[in-house]
PDB file of N, CA and C in Angstrom:
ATOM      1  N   UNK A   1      42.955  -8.269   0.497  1.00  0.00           N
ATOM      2  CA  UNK A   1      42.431  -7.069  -0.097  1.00  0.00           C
ATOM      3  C   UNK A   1      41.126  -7.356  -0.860  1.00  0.00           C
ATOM      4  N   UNK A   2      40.738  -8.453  -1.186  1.00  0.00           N
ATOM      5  CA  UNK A   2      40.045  -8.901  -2.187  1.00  0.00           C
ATOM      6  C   UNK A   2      38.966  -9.169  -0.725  1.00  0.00           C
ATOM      7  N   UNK A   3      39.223  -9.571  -0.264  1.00  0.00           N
ATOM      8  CA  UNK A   3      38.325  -9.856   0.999  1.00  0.00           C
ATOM      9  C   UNK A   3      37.276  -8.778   1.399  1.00  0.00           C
ATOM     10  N   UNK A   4      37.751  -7.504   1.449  1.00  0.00           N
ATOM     11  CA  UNK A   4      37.689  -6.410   1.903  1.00  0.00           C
ATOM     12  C   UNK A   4      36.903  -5.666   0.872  1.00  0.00           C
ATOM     13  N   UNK A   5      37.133  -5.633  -0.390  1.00  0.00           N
ATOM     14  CA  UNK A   5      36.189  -5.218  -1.719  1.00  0.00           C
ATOM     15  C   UNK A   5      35.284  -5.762  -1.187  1.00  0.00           C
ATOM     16  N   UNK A   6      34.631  -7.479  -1.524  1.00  0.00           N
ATOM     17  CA  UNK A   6      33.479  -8.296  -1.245  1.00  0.00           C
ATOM     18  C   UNK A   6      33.102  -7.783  -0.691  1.00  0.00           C
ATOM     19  N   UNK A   7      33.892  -7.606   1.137  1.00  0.00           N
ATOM     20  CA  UNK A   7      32.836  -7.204   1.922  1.00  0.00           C
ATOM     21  C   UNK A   7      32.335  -6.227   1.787  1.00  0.00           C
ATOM     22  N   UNK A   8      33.093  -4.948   1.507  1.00  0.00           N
ATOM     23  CA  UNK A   8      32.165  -3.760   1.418  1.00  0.00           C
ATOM     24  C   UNK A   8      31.112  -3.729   0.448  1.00  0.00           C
ATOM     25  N   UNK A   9      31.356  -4.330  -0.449  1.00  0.00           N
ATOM     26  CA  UNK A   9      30.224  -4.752  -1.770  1.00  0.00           C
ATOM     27  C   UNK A   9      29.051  -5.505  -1.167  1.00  0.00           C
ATOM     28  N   UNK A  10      29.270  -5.947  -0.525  1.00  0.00           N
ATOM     29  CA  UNK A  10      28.010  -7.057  -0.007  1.00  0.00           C
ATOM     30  C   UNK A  10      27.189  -6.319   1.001  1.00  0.00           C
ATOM     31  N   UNK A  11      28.175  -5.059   1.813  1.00  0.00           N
ATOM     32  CA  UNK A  11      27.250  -4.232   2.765  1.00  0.00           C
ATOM     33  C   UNK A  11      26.622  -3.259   2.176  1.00  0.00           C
ATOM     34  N   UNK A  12      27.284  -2.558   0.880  1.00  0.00           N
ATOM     35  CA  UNK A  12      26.156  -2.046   0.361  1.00  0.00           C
ATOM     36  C   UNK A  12      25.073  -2.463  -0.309  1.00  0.00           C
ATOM     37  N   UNK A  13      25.249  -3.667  -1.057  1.00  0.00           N
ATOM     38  CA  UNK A  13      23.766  -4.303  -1.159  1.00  0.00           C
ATOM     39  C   UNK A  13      23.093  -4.495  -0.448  1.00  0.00           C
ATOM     40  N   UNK A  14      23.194  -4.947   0.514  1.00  0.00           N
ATOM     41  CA  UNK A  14      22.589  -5.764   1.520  1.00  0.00           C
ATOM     42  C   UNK A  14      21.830  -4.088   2.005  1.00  0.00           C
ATOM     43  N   UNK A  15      22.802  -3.328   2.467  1.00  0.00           N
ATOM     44  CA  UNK A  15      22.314  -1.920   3.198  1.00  0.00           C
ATOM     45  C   UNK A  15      20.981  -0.999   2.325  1.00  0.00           C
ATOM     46  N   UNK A  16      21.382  -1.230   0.724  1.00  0.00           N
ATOM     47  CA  UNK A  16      20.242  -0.952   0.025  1.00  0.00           C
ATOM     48  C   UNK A  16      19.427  -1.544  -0.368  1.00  0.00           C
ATOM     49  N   UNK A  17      19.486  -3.033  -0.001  1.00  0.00           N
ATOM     50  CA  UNK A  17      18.103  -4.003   0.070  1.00  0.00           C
ATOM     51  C   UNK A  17      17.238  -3.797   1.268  1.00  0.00           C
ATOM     52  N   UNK A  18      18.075  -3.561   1.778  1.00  0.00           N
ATOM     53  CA  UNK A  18      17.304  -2.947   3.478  1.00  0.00           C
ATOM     54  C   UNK A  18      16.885  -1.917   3.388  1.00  0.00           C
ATOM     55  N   UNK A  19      16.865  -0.963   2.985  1.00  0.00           N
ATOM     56  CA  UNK A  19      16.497   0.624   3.049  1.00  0.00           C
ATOM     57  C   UNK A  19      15.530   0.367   2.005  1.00  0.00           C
ATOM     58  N   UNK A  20      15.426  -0.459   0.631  1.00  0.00           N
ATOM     59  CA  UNK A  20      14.411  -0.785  -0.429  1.00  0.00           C
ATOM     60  C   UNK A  20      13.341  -1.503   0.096  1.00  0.00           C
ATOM     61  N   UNK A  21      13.364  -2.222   1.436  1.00  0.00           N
ATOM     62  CA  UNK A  21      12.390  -3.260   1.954  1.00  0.00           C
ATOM     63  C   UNK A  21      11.643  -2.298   3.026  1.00  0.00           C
ATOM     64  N   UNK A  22      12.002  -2.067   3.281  1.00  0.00           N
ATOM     65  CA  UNK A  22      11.944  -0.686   4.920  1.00  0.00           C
ATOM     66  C   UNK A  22      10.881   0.448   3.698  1.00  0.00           C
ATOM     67  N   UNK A  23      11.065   1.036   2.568  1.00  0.00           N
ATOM     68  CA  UNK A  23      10.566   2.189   1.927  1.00  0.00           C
ATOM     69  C   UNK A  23       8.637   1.090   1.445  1.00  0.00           C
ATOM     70  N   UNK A  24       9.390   0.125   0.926  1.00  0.00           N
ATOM     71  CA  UNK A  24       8.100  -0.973   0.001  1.00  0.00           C
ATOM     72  C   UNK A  24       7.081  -1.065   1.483  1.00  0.00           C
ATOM     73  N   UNK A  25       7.725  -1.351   2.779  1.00  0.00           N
ATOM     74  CA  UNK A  25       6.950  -1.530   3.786  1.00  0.00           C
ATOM     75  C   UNK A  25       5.990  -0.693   3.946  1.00  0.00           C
ATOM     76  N   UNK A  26       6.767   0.679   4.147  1.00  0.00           N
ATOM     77  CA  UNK A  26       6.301   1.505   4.667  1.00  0.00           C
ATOM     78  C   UNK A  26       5.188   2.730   3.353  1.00  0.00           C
ATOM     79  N   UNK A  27       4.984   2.172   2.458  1.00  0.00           N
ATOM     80  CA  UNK A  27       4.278   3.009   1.364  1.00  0.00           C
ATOM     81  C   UNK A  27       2.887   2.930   1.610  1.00  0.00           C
ATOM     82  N   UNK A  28       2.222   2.197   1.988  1.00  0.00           N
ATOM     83  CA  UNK A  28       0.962   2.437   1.687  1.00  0.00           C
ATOM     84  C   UNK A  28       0.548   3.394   2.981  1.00  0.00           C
ATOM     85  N   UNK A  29       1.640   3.377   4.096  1.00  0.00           N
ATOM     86  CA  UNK A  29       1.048   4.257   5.643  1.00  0.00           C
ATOM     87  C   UNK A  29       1.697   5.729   4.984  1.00  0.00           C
ATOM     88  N   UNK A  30       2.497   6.014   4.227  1.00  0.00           N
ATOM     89  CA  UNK A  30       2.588   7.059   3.967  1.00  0.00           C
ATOM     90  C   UNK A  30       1.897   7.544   2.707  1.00  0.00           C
ATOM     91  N   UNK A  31       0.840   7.011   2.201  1.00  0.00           N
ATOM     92  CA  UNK A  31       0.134   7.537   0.808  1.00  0.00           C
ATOM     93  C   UNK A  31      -1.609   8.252   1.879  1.00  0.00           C
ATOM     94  N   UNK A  32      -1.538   9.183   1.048  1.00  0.00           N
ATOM     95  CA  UNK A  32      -3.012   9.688   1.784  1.00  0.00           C
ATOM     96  C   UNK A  32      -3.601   9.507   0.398  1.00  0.00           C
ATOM     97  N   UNK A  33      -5.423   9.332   0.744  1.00  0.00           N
ATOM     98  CA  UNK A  33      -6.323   8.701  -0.311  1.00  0.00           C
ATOM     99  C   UNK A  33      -7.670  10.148   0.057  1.00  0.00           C
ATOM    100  N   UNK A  34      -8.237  10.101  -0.965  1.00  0.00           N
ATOM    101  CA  UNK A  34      -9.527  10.825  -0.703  1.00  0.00           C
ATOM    102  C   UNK A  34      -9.692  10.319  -1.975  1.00  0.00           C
ATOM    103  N   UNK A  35     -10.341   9.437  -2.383  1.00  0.00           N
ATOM    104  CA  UNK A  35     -11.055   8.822  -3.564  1.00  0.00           C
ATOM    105  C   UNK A  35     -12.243   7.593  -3.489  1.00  0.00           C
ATOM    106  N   UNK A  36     -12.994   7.847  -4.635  1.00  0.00           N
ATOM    107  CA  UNK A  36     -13.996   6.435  -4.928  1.00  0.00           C
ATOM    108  C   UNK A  36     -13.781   5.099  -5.002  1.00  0.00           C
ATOM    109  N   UNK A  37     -13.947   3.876  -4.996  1.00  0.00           N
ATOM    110  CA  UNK A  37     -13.646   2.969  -5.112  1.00  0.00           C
ATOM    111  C   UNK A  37     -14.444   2.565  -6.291  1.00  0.00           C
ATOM    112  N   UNK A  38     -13.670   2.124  -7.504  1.00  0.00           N
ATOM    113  CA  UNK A  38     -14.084   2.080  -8.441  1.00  0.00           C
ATOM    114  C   UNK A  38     -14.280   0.544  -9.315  1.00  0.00           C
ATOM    115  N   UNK A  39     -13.031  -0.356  -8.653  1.00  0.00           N
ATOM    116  CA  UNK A  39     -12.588  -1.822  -9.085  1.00  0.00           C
ATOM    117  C   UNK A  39     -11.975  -2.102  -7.927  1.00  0.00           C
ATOM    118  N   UNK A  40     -12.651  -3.899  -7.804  1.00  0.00           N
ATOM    119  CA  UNK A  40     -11.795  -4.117  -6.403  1.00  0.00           C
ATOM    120  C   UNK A  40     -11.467  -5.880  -7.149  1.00  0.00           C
ATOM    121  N   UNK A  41     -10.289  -6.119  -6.957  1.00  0.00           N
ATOM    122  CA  UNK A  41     -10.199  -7.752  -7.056  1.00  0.00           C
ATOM    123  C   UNK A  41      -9.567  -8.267  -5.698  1.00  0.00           C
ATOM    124  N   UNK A  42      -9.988  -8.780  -4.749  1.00  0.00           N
ATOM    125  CA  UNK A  42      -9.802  -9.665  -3.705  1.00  0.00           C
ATOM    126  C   UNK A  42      -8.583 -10.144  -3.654  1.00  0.00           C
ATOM    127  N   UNK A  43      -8.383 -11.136  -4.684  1.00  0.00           N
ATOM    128  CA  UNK A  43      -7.231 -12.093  -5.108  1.00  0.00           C
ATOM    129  C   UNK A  43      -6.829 -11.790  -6.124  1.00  0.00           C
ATOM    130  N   UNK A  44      -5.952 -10.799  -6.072  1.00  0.00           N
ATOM    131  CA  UNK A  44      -4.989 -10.529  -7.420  1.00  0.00           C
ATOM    132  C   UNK A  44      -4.114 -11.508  -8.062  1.00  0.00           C
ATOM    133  N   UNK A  45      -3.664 -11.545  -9.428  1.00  0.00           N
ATOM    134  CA  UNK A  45      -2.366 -12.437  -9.630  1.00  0.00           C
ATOM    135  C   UNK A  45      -1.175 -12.413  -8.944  1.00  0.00           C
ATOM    136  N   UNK A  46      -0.902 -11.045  -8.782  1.00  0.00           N
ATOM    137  CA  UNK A  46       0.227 -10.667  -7.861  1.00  0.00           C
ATOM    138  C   UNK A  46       0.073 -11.121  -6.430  1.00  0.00           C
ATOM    139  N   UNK A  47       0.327 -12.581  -6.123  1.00  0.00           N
ATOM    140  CA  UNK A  47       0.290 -13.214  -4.811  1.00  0.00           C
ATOM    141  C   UNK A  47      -0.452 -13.209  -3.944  1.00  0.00           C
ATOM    142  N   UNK A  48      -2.019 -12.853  -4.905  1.00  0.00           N
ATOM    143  CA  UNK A  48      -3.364 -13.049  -3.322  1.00  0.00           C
ATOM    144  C   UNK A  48      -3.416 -11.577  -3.246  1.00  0.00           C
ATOM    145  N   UNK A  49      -2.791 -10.053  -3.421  1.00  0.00           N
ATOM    146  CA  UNK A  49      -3.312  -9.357  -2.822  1.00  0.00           C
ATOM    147  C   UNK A  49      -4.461  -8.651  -3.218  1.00  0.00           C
ATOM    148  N   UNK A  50      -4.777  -8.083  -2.366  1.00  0.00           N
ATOM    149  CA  UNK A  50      -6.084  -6.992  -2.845  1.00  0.00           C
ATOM    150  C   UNK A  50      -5.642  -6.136  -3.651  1.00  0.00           C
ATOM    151  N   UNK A  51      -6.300  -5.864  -4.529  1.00  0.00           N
ATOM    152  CA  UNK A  51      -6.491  -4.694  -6.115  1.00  0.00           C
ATOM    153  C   UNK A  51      -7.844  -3.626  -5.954  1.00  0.00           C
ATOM    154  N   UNK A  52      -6.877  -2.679  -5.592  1.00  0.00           N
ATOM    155  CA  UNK A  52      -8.474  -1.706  -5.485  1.00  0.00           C
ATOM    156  C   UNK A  52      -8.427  -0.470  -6.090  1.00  0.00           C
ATOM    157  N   UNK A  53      -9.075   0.078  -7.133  1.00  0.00           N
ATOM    158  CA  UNK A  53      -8.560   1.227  -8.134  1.00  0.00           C
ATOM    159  C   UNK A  53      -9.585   1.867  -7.597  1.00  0.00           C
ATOM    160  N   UNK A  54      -8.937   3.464  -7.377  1.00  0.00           N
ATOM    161  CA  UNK A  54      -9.668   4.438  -6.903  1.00  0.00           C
ATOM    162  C   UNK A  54      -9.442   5.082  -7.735  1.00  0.00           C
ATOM    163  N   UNK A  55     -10.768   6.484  -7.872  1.00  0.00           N
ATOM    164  CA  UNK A  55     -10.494   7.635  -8.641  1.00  0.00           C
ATOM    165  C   UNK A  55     -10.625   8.942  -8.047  1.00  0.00           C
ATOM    166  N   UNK A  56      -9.906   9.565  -7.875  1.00  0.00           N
ATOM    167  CA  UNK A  56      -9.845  10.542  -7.115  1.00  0.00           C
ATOM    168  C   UNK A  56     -11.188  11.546  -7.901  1.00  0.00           C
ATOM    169  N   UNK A  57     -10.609  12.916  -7.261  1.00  0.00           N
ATOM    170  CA  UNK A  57     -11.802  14.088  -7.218  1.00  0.00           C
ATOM    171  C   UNK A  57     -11.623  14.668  -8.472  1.00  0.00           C
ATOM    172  N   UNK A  58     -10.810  14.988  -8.827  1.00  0.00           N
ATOM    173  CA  UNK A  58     -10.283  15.491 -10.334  1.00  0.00           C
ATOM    174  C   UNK A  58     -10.648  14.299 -11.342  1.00  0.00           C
ATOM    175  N   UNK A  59     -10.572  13.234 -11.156  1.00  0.00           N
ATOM    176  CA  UNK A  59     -11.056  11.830 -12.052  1.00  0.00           C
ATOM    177  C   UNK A  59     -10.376  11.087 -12.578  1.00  0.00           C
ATOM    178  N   UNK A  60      -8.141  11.444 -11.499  1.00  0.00           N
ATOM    179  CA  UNK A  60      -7.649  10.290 -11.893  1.00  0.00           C
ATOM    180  C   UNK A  60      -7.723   9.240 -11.363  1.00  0.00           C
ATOM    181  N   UNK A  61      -6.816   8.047 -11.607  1.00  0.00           N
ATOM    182  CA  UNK A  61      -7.034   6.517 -11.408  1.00  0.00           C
ATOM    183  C   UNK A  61      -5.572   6.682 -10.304  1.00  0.00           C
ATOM    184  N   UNK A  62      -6.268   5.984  -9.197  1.00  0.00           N
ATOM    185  CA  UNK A  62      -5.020   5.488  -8.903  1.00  0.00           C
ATOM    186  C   UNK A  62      -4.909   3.780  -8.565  1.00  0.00           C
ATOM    187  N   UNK A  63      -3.958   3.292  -7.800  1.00  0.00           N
ATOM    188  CA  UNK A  63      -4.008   2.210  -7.111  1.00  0.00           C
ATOM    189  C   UNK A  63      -3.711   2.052  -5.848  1.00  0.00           C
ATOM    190  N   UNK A  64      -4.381   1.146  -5.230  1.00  0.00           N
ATOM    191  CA  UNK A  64      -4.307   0.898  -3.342  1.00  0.00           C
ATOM    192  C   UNK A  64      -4.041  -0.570  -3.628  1.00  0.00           C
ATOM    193  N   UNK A  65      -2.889  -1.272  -3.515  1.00  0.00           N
ATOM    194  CA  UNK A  65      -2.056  -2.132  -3.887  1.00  0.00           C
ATOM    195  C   UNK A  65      -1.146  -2.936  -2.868  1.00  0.00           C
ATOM    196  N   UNK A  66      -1.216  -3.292  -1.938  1.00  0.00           N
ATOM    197  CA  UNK A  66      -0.206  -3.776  -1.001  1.00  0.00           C
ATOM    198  C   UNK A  66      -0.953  -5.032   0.013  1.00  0.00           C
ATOM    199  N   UNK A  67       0.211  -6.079   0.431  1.00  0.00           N
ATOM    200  CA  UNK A  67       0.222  -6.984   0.886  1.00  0.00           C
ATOM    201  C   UNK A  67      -0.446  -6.426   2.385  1.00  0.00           C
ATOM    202  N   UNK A  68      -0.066  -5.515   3.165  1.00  0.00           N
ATOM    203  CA  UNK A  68      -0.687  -5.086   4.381  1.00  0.00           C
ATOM    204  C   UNK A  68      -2.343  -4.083   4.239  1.00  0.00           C
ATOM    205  N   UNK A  69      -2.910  -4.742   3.219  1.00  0.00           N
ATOM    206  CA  UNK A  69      -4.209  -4.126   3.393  1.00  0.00           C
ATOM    207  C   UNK A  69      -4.947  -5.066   4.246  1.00  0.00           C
ATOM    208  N   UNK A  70      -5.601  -4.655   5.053  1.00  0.00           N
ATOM    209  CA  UNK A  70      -6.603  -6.176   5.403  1.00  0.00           C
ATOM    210  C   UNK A  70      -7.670  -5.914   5.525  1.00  0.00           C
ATOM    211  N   UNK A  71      -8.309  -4.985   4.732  1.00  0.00           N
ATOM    212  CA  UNK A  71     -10.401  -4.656   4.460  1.00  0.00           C
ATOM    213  C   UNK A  71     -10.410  -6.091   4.177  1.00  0.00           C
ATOM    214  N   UNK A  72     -11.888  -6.066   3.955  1.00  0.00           N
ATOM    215  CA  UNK A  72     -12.442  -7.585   3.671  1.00  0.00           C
ATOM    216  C   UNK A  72     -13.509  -7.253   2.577  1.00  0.00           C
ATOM    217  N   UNK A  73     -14.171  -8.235   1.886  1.00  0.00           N
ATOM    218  CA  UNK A  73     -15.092  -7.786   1.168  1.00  0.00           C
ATOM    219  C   UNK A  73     -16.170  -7.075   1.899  1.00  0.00           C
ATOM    220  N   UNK A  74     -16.830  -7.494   2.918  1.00  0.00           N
ATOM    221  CA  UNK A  74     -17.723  -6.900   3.727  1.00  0.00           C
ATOM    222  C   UNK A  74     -17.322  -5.346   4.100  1.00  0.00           C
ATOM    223  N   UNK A  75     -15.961  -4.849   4.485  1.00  0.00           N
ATOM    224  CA  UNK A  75     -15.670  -3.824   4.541  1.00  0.00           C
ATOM    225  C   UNK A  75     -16.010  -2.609   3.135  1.00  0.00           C
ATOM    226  N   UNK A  76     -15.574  -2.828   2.339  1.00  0.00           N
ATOM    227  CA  UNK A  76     -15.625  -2.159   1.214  1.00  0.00           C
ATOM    228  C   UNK A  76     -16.440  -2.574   0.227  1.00  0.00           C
ATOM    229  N   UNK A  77     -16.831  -1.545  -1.035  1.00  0.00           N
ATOM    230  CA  UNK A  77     -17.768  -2.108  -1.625  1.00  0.00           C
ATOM    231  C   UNK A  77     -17.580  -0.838  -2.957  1.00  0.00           C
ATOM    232  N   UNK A  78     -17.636  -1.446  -4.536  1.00  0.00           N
ATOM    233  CA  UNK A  78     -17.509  -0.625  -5.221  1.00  0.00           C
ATOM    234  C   UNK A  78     -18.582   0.847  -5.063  1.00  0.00           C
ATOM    235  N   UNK A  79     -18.311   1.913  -5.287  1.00  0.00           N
ATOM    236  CA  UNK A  79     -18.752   3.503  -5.303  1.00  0.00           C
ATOM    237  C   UNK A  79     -18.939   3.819  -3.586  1.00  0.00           C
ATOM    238  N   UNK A  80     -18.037   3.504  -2.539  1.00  0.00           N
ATOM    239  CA  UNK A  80     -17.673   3.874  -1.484  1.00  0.00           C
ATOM    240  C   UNK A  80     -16.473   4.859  -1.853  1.00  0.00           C
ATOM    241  N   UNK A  81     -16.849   5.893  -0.646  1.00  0.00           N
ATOM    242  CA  UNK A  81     -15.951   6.916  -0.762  1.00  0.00           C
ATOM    243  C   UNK A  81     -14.776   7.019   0.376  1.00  0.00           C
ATOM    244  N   UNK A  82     -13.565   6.504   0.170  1.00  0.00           N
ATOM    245  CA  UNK A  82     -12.084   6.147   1.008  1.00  0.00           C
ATOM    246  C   UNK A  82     -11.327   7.158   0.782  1.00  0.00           C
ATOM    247  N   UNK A  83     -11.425   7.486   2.324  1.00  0.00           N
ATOM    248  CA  UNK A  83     -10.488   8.668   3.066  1.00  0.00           C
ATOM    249  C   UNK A  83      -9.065   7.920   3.942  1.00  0.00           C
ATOM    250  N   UNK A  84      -7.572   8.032   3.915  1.00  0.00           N
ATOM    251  CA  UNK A  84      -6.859   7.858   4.322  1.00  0.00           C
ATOM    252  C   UNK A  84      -5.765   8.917   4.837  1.00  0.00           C
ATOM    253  N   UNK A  85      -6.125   9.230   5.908  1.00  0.00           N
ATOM    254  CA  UNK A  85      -4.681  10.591   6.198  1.00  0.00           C
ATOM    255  C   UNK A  85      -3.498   9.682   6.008  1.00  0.00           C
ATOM    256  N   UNK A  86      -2.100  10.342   5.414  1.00  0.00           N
ATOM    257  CA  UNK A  86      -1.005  10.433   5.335  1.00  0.00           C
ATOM    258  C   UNK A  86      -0.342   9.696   6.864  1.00  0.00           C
ATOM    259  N   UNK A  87       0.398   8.642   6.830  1.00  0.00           N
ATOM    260  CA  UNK A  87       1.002   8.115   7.813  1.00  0.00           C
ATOM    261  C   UNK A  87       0.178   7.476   9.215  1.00  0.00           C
ATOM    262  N   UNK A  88      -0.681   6.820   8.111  1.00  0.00           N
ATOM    263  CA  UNK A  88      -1.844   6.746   9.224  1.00  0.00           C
ATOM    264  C   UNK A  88      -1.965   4.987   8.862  1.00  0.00           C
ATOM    265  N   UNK A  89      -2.974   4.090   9.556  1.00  0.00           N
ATOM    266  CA  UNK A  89      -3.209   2.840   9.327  1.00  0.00           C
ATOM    267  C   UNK A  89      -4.390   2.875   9.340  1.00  0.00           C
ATOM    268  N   UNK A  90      -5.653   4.029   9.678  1.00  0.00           N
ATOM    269  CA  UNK A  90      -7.292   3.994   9.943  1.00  0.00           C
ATOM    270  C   UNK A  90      -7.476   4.508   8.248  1.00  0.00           C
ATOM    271  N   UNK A  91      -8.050   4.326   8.190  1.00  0.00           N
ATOM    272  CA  UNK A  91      -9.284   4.575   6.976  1.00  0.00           C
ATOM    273  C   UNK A  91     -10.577   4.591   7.445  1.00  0.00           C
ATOM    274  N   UNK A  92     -11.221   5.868   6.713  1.00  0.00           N
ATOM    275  CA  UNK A  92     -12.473   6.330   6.513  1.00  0.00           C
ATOM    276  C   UNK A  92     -13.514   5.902   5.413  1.00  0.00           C
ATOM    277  N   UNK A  93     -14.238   4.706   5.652  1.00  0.00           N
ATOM    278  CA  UNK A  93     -15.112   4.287   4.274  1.00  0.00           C
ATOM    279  C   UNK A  93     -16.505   4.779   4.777  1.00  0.00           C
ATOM    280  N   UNK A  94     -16.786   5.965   3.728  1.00  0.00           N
ATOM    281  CA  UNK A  94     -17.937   6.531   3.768  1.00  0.00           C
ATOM    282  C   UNK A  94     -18.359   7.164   5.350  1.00  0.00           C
ATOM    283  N   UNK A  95     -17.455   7.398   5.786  1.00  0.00           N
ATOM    284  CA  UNK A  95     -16.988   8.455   7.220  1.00  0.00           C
ATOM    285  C   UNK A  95     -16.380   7.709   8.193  1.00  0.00           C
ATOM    286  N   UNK A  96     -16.807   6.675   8.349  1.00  0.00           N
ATOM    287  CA  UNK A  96     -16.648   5.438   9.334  1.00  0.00           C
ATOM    288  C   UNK A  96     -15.109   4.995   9.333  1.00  0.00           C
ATOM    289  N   UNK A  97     -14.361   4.907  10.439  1.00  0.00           N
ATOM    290  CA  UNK A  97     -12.948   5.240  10.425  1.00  0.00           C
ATOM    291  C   UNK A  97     -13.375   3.225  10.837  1.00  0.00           C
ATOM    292  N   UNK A  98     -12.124   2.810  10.188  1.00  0.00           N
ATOM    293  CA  UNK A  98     -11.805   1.389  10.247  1.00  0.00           C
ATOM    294  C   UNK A  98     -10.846   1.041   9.842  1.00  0.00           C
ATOM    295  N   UNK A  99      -9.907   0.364  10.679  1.00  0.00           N
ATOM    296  CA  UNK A  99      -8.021  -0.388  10.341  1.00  0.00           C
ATOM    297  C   UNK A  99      -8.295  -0.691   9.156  1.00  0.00           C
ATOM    298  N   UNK A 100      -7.102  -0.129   8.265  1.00  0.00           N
ATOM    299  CA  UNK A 100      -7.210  -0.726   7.009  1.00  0.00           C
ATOM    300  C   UNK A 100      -5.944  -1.208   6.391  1.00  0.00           C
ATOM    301  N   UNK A 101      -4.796  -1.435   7.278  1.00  0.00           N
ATOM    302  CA  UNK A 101      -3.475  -1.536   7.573  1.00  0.00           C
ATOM    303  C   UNK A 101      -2.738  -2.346   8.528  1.00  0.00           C
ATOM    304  N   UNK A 102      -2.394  -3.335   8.264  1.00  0.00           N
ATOM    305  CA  UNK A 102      -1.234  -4.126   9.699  1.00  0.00           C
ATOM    306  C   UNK A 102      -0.384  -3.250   9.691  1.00  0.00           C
TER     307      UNK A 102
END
């Protein structure tokens, strides 16, 4: 009986570590952007990734934050204007549509 607790205990972790890894994956293809590029750090503390603070049209701050970005410095450049449709992997820097997503 004790067997049987564990296991079901272990499938729901496991089932909501999976559904938590699957959502973290999938966030930056489901965020849409229409903002400035305002701060960019290359090599963040947070494990190498890119840090890029945008400010939208109204003049808040946001962040574009994730391990699957792969602009390059040459790609982007602070006061470029980044367009991203919703569920998408192209980006628009300054009209020019370019992968901005593995």
């Amino acid at each position: 009986m004790k067997f049987i607790a564990f296991f079901l205990m272990v499938a729901a972790v496991l089932g909501i570590g999976g559904l938590n890894s699957y959502f973290d994956y999938k966030e930056p293809e489901s965020r849409s952007l229409d903002s400035w590029v305002t701060f960019i750090d290359w090599k963040s503390k947070n494990h190498g990734m890119p840090l890029i603070l945008l400010t939208r049209k109204n003049g808040t701050k946001e962040k574009f934050h994730h391990t699957r970005i792969i602009l390059a410095a040459e790609d982007l450049k602070i006061g470029d204007h980044l367009v991203k449709a919703r569920n998408s992997k192209i980006c628009e820097i300054n009209g020019e549509p370019i992968l901005c997503l593995k």
